[in-house]
Protein backbone atom coordinates (compact mmCIF):
# COMPACT_ATOMS: atom_id res chain seq x y z
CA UNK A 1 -21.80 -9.33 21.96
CA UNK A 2 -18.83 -11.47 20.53
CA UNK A 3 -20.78 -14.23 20.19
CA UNK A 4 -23.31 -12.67 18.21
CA UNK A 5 -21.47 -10.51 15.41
CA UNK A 6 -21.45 -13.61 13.52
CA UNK A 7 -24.95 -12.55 11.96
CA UNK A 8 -24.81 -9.93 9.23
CA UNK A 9 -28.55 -7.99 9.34
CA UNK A 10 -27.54 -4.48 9.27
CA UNK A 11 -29.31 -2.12 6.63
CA UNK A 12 -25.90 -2.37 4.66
CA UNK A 13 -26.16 -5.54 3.24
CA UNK A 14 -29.25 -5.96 0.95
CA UNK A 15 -31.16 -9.54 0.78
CA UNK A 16 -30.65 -10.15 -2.43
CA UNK A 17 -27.99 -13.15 -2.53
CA UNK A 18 -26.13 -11.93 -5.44
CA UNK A 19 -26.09 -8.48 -4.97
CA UNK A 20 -23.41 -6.51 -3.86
CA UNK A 21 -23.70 -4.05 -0.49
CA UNK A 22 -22.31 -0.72 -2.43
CA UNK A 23 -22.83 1.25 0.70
CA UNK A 24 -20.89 -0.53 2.70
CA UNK A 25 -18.02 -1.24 0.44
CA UNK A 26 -17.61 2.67 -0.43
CA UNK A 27 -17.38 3.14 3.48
CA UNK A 28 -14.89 1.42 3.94
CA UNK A 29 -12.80 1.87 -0.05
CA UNK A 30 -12.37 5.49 1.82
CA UNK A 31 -10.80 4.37 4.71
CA UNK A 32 -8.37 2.73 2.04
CA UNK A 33 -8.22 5.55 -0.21
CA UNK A 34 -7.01 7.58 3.09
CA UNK A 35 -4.73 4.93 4.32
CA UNK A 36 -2.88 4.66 0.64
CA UNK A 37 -2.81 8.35 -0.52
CA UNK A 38 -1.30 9.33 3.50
CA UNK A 39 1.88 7.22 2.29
CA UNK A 40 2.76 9.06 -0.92
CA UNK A 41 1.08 12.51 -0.20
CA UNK A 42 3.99 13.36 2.32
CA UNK A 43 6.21 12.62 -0.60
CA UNK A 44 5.83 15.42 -2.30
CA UNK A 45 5.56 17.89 1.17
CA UNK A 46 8.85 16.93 2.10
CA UNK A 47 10.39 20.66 0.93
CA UNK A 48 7.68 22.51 2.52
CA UNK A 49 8.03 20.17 5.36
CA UNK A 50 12.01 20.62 5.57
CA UNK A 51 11.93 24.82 4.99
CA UNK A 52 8.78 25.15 7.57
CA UNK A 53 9.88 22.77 10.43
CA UNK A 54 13.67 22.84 9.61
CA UNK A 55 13.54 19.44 9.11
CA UNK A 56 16.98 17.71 9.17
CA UNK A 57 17.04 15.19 6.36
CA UNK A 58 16.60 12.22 8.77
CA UNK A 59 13.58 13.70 9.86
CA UNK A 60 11.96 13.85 6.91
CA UNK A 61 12.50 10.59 6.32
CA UNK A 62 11.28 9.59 9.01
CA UNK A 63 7.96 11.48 8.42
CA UNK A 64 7.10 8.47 5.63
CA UNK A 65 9.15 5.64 7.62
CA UNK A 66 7.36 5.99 11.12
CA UNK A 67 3.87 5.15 9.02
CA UNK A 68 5.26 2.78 7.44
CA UNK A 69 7.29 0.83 10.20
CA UNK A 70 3.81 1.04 12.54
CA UNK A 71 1.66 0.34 9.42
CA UNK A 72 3.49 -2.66 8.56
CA UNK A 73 4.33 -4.07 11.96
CA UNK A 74 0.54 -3.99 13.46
CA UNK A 75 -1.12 -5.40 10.22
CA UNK A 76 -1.69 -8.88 10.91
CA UNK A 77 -2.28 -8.39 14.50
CA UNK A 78 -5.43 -5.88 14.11
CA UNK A 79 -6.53 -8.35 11.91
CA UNK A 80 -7.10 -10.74 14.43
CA UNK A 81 -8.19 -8.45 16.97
CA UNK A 82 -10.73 -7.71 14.50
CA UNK A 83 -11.54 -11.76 14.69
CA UNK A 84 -11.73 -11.44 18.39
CA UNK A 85 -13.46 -8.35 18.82
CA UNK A 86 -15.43 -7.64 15.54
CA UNK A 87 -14.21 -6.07 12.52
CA UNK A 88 -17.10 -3.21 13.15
CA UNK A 89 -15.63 -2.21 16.54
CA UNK A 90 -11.98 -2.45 15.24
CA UNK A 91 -12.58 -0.83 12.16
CA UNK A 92 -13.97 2.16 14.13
CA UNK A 93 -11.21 2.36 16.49
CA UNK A 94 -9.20 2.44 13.13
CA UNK A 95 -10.91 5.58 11.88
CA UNK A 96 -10.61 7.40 15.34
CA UNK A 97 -7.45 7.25 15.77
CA UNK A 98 -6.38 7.88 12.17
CA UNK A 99 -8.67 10.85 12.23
CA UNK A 100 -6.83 11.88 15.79
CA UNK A 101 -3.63 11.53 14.33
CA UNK A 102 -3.95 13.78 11.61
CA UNK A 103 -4.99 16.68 13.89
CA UNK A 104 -1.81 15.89 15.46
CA UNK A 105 0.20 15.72 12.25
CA UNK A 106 -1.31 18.91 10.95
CA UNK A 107 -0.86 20.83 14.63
CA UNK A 108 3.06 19.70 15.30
CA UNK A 109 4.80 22.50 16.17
CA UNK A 110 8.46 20.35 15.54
CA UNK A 111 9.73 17.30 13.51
CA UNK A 112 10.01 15.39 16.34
CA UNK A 113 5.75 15.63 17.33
CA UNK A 114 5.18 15.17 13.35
CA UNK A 115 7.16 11.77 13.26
CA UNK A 116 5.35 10.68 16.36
CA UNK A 117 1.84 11.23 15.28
CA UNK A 118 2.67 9.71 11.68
CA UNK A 119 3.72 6.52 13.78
CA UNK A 120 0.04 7.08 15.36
CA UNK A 121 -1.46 7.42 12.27
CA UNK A 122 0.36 4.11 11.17
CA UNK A 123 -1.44 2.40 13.76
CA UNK A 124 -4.68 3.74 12.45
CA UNK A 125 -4.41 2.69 9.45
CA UNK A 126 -3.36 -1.20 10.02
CA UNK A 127 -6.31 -1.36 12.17
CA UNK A 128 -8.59 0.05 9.46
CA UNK A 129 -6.94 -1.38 6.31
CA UNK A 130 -7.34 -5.23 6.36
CA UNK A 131 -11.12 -5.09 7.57
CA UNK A 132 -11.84 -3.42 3.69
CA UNK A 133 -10.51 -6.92 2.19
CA UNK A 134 -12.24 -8.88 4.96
CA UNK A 135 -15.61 -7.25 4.34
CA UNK A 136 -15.02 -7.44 0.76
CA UNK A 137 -14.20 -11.26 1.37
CA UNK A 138 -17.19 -11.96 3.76
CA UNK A 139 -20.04 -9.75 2.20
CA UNK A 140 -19.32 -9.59 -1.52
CA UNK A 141 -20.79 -12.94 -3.27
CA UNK A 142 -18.25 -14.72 -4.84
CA UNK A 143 -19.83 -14.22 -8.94
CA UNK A 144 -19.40 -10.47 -8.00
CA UNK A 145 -16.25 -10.08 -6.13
CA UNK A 146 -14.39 -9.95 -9.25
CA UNK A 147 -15.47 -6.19 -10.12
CA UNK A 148 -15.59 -5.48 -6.41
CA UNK A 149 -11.70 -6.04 -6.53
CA UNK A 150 -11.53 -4.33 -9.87
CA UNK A 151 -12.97 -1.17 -8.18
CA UNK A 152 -10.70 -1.61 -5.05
CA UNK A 153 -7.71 -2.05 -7.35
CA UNK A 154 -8.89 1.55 -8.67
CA UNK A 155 -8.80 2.93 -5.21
CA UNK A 156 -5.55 1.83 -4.48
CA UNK A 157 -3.93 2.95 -7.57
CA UNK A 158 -5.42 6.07 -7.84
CA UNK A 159 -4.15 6.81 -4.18
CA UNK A 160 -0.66 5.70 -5.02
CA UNK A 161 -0.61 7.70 -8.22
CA UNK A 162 -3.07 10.30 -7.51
CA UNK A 163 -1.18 10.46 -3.92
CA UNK A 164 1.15 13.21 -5.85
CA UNK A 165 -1.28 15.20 -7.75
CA UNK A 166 -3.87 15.69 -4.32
CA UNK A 167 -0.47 16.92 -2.43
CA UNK A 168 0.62 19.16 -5.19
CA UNK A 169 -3.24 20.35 -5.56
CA UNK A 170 -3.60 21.19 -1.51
CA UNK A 171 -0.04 22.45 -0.87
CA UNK A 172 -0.22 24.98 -4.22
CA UNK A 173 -3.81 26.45 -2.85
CA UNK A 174 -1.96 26.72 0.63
CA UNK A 175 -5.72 27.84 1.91
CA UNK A 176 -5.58 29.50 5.19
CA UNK A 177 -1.64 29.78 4.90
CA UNK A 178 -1.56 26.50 5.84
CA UNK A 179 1.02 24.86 3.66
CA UNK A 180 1.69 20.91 4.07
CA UNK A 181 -0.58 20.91 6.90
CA UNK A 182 -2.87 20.96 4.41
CA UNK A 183 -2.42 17.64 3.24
CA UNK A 184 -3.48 16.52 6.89
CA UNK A 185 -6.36 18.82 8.08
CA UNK A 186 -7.87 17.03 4.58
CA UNK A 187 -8.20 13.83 6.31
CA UNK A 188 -10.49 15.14 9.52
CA UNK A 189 -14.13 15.99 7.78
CA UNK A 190 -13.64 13.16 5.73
CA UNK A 191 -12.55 10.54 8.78
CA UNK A 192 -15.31 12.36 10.75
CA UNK A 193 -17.80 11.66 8.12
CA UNK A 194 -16.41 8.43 7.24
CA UNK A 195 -16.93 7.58 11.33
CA UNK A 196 -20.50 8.52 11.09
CA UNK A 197 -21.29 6.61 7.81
CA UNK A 198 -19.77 3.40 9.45
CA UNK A 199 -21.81 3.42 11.95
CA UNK A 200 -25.01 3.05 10.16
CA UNK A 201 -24.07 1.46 6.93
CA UNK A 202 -21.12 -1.04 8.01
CA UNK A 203 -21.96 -4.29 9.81
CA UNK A 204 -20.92 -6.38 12.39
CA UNK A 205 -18.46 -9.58 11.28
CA UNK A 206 -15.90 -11.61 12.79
CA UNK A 207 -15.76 -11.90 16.67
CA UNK A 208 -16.38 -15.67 17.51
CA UNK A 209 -16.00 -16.48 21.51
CA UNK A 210 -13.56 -18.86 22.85
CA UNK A 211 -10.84 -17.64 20.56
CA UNK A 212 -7.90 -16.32 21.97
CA UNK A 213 -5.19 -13.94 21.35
CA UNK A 214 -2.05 -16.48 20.10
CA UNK A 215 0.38 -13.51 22.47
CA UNK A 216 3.16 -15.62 21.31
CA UNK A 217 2.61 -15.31 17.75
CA UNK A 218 2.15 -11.59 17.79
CA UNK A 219 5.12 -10.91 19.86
CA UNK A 220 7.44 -13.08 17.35
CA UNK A 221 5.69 -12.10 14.46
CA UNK A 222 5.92 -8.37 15.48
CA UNK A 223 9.48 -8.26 16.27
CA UNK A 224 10.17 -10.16 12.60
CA UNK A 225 8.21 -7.64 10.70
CA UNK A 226 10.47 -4.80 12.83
CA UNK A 227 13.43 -6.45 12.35
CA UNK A 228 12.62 -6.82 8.80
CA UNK A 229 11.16 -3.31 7.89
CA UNK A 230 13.07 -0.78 9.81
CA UNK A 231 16.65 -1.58 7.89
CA UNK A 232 14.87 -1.90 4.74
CA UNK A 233 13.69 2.06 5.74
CA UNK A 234 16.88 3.20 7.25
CA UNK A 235 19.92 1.30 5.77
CA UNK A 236 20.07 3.18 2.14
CA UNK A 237 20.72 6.65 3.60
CA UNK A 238 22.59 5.19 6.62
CA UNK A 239 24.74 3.34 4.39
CA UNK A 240 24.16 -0.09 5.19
CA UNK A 241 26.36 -0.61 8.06
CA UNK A 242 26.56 -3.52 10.69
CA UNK A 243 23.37 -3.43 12.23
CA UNK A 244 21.36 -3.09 9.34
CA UNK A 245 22.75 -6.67 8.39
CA UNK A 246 22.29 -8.01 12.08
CA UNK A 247 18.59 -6.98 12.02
CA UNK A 248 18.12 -9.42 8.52
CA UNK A 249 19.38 -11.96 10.28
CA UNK A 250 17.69 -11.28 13.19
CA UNK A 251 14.45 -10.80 11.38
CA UNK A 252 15.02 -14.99 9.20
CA UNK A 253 15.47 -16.15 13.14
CA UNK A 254 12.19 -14.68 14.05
CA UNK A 255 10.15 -15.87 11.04
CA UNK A 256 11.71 -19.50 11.42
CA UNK A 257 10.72 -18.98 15.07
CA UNK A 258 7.19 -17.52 14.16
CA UNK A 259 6.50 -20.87 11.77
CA UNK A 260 8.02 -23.08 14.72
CA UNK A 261 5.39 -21.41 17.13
CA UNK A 262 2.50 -21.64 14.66
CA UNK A 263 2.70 -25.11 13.61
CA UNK A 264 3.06 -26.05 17.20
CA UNK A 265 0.06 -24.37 18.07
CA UNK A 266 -2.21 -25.93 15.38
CA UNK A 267 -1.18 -29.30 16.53
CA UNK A 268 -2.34 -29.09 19.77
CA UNK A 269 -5.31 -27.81 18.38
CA UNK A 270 -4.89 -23.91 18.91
CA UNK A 271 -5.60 -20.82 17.31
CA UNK A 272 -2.71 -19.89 15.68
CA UNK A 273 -2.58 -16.05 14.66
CA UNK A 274 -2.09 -16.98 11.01
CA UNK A 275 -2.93 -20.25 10.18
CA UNK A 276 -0.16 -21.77 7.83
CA UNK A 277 -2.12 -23.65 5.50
CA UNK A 278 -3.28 -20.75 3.75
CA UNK A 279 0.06 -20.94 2.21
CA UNK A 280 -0.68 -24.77 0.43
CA UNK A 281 -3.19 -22.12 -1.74
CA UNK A 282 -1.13 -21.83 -5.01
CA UNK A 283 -2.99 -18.52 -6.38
CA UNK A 284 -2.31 -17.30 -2.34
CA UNK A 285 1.23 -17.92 -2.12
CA UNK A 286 1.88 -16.71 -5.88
CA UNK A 287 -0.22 -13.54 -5.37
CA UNK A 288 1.30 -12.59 -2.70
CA UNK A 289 4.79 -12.70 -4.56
CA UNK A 290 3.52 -10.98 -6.87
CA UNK A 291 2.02 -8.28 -4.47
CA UNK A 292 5.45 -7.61 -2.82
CA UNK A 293 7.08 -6.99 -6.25
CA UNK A 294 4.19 -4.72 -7.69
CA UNK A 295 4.40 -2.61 -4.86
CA UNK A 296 8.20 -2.51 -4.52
CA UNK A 297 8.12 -0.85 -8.34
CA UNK A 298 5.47 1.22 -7.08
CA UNK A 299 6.18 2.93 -4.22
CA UNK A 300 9.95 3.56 -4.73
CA UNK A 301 9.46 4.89 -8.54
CA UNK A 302 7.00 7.46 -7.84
CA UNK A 303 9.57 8.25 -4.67
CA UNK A 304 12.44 8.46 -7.46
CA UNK A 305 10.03 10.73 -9.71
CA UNK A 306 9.04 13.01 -7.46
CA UNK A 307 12.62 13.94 -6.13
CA UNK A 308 13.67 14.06 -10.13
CA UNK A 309 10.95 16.73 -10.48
CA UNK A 310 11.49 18.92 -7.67
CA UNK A 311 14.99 18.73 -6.81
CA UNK A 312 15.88 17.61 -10.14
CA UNK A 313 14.26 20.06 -12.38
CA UNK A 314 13.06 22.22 -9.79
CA UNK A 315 9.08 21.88 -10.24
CA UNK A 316 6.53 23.15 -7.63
CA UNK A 317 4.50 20.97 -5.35
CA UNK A 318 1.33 21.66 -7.88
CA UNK A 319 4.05 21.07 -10.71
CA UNK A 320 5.17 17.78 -9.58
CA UNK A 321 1.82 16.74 -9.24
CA UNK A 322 0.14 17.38 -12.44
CA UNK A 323 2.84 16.03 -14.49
CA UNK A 324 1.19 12.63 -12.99
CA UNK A 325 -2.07 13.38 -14.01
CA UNK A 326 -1.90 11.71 -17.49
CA UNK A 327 -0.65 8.61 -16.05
CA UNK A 328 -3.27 8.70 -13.08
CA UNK A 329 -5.99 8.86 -15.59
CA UNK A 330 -4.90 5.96 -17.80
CA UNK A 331 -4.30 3.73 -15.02
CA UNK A 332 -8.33 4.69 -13.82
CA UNK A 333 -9.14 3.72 -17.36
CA UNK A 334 -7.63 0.35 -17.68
CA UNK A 335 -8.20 -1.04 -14.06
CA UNK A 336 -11.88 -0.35 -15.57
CA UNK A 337 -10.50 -2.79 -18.45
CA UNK A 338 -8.91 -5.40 -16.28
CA UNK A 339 -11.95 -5.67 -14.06
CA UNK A 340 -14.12 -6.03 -16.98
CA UNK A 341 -12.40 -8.40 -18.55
CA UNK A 342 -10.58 -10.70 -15.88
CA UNK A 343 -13.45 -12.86 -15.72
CA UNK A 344 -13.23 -14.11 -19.36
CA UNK A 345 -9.55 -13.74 -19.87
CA UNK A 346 -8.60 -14.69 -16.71
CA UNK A 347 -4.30 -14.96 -16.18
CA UNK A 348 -4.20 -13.48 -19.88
CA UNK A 349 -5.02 -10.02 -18.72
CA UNK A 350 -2.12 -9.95 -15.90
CA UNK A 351 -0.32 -11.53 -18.38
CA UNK A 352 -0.77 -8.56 -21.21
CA UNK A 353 0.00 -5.63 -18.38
CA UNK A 354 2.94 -6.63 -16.52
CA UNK A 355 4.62 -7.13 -20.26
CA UNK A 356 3.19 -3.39 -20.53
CA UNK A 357 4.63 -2.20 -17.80
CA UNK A 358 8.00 -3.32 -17.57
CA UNK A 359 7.75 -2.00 -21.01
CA UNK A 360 7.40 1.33 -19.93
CA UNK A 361 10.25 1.32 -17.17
CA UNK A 362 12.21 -0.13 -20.04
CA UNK A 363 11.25 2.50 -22.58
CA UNK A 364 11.74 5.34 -19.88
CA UNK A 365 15.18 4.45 -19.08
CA UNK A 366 16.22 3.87 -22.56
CA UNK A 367 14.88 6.95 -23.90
CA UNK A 368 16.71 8.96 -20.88
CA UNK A 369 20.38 7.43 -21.71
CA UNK A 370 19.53 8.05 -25.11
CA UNK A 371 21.20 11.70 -24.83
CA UNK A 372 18.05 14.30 -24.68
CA UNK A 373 17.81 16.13 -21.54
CA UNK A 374 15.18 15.03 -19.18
CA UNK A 375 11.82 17.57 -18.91
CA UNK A 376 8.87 16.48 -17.54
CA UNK A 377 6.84 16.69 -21.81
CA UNK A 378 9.47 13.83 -21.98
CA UNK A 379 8.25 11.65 -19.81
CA UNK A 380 4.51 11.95 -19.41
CA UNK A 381 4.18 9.53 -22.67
CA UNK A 382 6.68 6.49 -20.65
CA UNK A 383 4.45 7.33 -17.02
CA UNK A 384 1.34 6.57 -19.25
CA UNK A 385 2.82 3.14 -20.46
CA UNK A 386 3.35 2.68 -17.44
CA UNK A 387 0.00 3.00 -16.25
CA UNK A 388 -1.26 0.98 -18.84
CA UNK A 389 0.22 -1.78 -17.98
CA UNK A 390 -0.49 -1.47 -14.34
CA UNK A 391 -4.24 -0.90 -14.14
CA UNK A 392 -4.63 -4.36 -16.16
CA UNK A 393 -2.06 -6.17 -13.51
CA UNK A 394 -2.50 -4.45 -10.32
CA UNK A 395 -6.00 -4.50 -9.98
CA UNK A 396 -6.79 -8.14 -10.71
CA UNK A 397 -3.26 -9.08 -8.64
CA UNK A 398 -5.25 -8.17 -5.10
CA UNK A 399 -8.59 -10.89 -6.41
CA UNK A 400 -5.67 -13.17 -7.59
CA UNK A 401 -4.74 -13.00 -3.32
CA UNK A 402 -8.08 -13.70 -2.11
CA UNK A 403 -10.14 -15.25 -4.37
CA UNK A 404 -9.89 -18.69 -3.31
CA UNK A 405 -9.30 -18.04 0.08
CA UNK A 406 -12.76 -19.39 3.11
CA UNK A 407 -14.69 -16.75 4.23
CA UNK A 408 -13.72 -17.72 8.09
CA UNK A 409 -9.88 -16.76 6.93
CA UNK A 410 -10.44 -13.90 5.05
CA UNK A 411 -9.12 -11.67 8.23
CA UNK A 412 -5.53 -12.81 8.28
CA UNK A 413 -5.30 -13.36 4.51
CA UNK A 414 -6.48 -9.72 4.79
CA UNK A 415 -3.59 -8.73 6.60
CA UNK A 416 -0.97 -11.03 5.51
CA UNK A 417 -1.56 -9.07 1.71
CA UNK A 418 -1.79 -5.74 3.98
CA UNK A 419 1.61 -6.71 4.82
CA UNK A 420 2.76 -8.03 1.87
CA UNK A 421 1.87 -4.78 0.01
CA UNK A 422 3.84 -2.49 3.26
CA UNK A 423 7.17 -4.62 3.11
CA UNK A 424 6.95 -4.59 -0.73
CA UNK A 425 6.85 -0.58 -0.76
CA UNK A 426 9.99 -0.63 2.12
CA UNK A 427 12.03 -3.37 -0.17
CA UNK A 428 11.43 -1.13 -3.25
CA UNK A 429 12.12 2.30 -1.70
CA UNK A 430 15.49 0.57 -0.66
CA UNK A 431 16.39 -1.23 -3.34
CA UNK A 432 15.61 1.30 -5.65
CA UNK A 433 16.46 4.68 -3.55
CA UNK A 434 19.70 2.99 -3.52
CA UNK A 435 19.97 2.80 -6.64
CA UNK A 436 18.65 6.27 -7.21
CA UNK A 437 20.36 8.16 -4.11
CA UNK A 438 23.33 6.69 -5.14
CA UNK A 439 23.60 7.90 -8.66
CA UNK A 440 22.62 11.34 -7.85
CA UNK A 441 25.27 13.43 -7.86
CA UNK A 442 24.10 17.08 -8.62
CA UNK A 443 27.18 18.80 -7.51
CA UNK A 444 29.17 16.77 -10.19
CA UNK A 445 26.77 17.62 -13.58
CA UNK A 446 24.21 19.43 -12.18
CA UNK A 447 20.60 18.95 -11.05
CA UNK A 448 19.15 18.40 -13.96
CA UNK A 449 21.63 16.14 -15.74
CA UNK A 450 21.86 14.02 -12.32
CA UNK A 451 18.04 13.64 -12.05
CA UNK A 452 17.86 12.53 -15.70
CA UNK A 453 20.46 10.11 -15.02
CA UNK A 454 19.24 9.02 -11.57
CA UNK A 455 16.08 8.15 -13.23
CA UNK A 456 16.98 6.17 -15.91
CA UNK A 457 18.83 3.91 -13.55
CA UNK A 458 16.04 3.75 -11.26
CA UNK A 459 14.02 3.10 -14.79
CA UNK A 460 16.32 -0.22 -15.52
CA UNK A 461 16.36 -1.47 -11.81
CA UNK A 462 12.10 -1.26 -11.50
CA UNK A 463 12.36 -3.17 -14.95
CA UNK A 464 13.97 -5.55 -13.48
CA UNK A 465 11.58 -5.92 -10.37
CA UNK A 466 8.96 -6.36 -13.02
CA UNK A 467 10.53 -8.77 -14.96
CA UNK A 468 10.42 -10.82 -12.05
CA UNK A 469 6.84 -9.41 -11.38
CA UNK A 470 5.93 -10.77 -15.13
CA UNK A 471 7.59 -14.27 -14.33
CA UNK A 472 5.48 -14.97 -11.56
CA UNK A 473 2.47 -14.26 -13.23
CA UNK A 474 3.04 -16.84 -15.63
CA UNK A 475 2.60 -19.19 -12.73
CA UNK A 476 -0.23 -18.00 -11.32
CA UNK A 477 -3.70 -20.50 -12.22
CA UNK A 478 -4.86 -19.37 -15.79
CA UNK A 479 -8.34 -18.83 -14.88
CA UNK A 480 -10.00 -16.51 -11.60
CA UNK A 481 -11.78 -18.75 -8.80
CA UNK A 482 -14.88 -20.44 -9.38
CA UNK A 483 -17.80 -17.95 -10.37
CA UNK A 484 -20.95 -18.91 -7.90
């Protein structure tokens, strides 16, 4: 079997050599959709979470961290198991054990069995995640890709952003009494169905015999990303103490270690588990810069928001979530734009929304120390800058990644953005919770005077992450890859 996956003649992928496989694109965009929207749906569950399980506030944390810590750890190694084995078969196992997970999740009777199956469900979704760029890298011809990346752009920001509004949506019609578990039972019929459509409509890639599993690599590599991810997760609320620091420093020795391994292994003619000349790519190395800051503004602000609107100004689940609706819809809109567009503008686009949205951060936190009090009719009109700005850069930032990159790499260039986008969200969430956390003082003003100014100095510090965001792009290569 391994040695013939290398053919691609399933019904999915139509003969026509410019034409794009739709069916087996969507598959697999909802295994990303589900893999996204499970890391900022929990967000805002966390109080039903904490009053139903009697959560400790550890534990809740937790409850996000485990996914992410698993998600981000496993990435690049499912990606070459997916090499090995076949991205079909690995992509499956993805989608089983996600789907098994959330049955878990949604059953725990404790915070302890919750945190475990989230770690689970981590797992599941590193092994499902980097096959969607893969296929889209493998399948997708290259005078298409472009709006194939738009539309998986969409996905991802409309599970990042639309993340809140689904949670607030399932948790207010608490159906069956069910509460949060809710926002976990949601994932079975779809993963079920999701299993069955992958099955017929995705194909069998990757898997090419006499490869081997670089154990070496992964083991270094794994530790590094641990090292790396779990302080950036834990050290804001455990105050950055000593062994926060020690695992940094632990984590540079294991990447110097990892690159010491891999270049080794190439020159005796191995197969490394990520080959390092991917990084000579300009538009790779770049993009994936500019990856790690666009999520680290991402994940943590929406983290910051969310706490300002239900512990700040004391806003429902459902409440919390609509007040992102505006911004959820603009960002749809103009990742439309961007992906439209992109191909005759090329680095102008990027160029136009990451001025946009560190205009908006700016704006918000401006308009916050300006003296009103925060309310959410406030700052709807700043989220939808925001948004603006982000559905022109984020979208075309993930083809920026993997547009140039060989069809025979796009696995681990498919996992090394994975991870890129993972240890982005962990560096924002503590950069900016700290930033946030630590200027939250309700007992002092009260709630809603600390939220208001919580979030305007969260607003300055993600301005600044884009700023740097907005140099980078400036570097990137002013036109996309090569269209044919």
């Amino acid at each position: 079997m391994a040695s013939s996956q290398q053919s691609v003649s399933r019904p999915a992928v139509t003969a026509k050599a410019d034409a794009v496989p739709w069916m087996t694109i969507s598959v697999v965009l909802a295994a990303l959709f589900m893999a996204v929207l499970d890391s900022f749906i929990v967000v805002v569950a966390d109080p039903s979470i904490v009053a139903d399980l009697h959560a400790s506030d550890s534990d809740v944390q937790w409850v996000l961290a485990g996914y992410q810590l698993s998600y981000a750890v496993f990435i690049i190694t499912a990606t070459r198991l997916a090499d090995l084995f076949g991205r079909k078969r690995i992509f499956l196992l993805g989608v089983v054990l996600f789907t098994l997970a959330s049955v878990a999740c949604a059953l725990s009777p404790n915070a302890g069995s919750l945190i475990g199956a989230r770690v689970v469900q981590g797992l599941g979704a590193a092994l499902m995640v980097p096959q969607v760029f893969a296929y889209v890298t493998v399948l997708v011809p290259v005078a298409r890709r472009h709006s194939v990346y738009g539309v998986l752009g969409i996905v991802m920001g409309m599970a990042t952003i639309g993340g809140q509004v689904v949670g607030g949506l399932l948790i207010g019609a608490d159906l069956f009494n069910s509460g949060w578990r809710l926002v976990f039972w949601v994932n079975v019929p779809i993963g079920i169905a999701m299993f069955l459509l992958a099955v017929r409509y995705v194909p069998k890639t990757g898997s090419a015999a006499g490869r081997k599993l670089d154990m070496p690599g992964v083991l270094v590599l794994s530790a590094a990303l641990f090292l790396l991810v779990l302080p950036l997760i834990q050290g804001q609320q455990a105050g950055w103490p000593g062994w926060v620091w020690a695992c940094f420093a632990g984590s540079a020795v294991a990447f110097g270690s990892f690159v010491v391994i891999e270049r080794g292994l190439e020159r005796r003619g191995g197969d490394p588990l990520v080959s390092l000349t991917l990084f000579r790519q300009r538009s790779f190395s770049l993009g994936l810069v500019l990856v790690l800051a666009l999520y680290a503004l991402i994940y943590s602000y929406y983290l910051a928001l969310s706490v300002t609107l239900q512990q700040g100004l004391g806003m429902s689940a459902l409440g919390a979530g609509l007040v992102h609706t505006p911004a959820a819809t603009a960002f749809f809109v103009f990742s439309m734009v961007a992906s439209r567009t992109i191909p005759r503008y090329g680095r102008r686009v990027l160029e136009i929304g990451v001025v946009i949205l560190a205009a908006g951060y700016l704006a918000t936190g401006l308009l916050l120390v300006s003296g009103p009090r925060i309310t959410p009719l406030l700052v709807i009109p700043t989220l939808v800058l925001q948004s603006v700005g982000g559905g022109l850069v984020i979208t075309p930032a993930l083809n920026t990644v993997l547009s140039r990159v060989k069809p025979e790499s796009a696995g681990v260039a498919s996992g090394v953005l994975s991870t890129a986008q993972q240890c982005g969200g962990a560096l924002g969430v503590a950069v900016i919770g700290a930033v946030f956390f630590g200027s939250f003082h309700p007992e002092a003003v009260g709630r809603v005077a600390a939220a208001g100014h919580a979030f305007a100095l969260a607003s300055f510090a993600t301005f600044v992450i884009a700023v740097v965001a907005a140099l980078v792009v400036f570097l990137l290569p002013k036109r996309p890859a090569a269209q044919g």
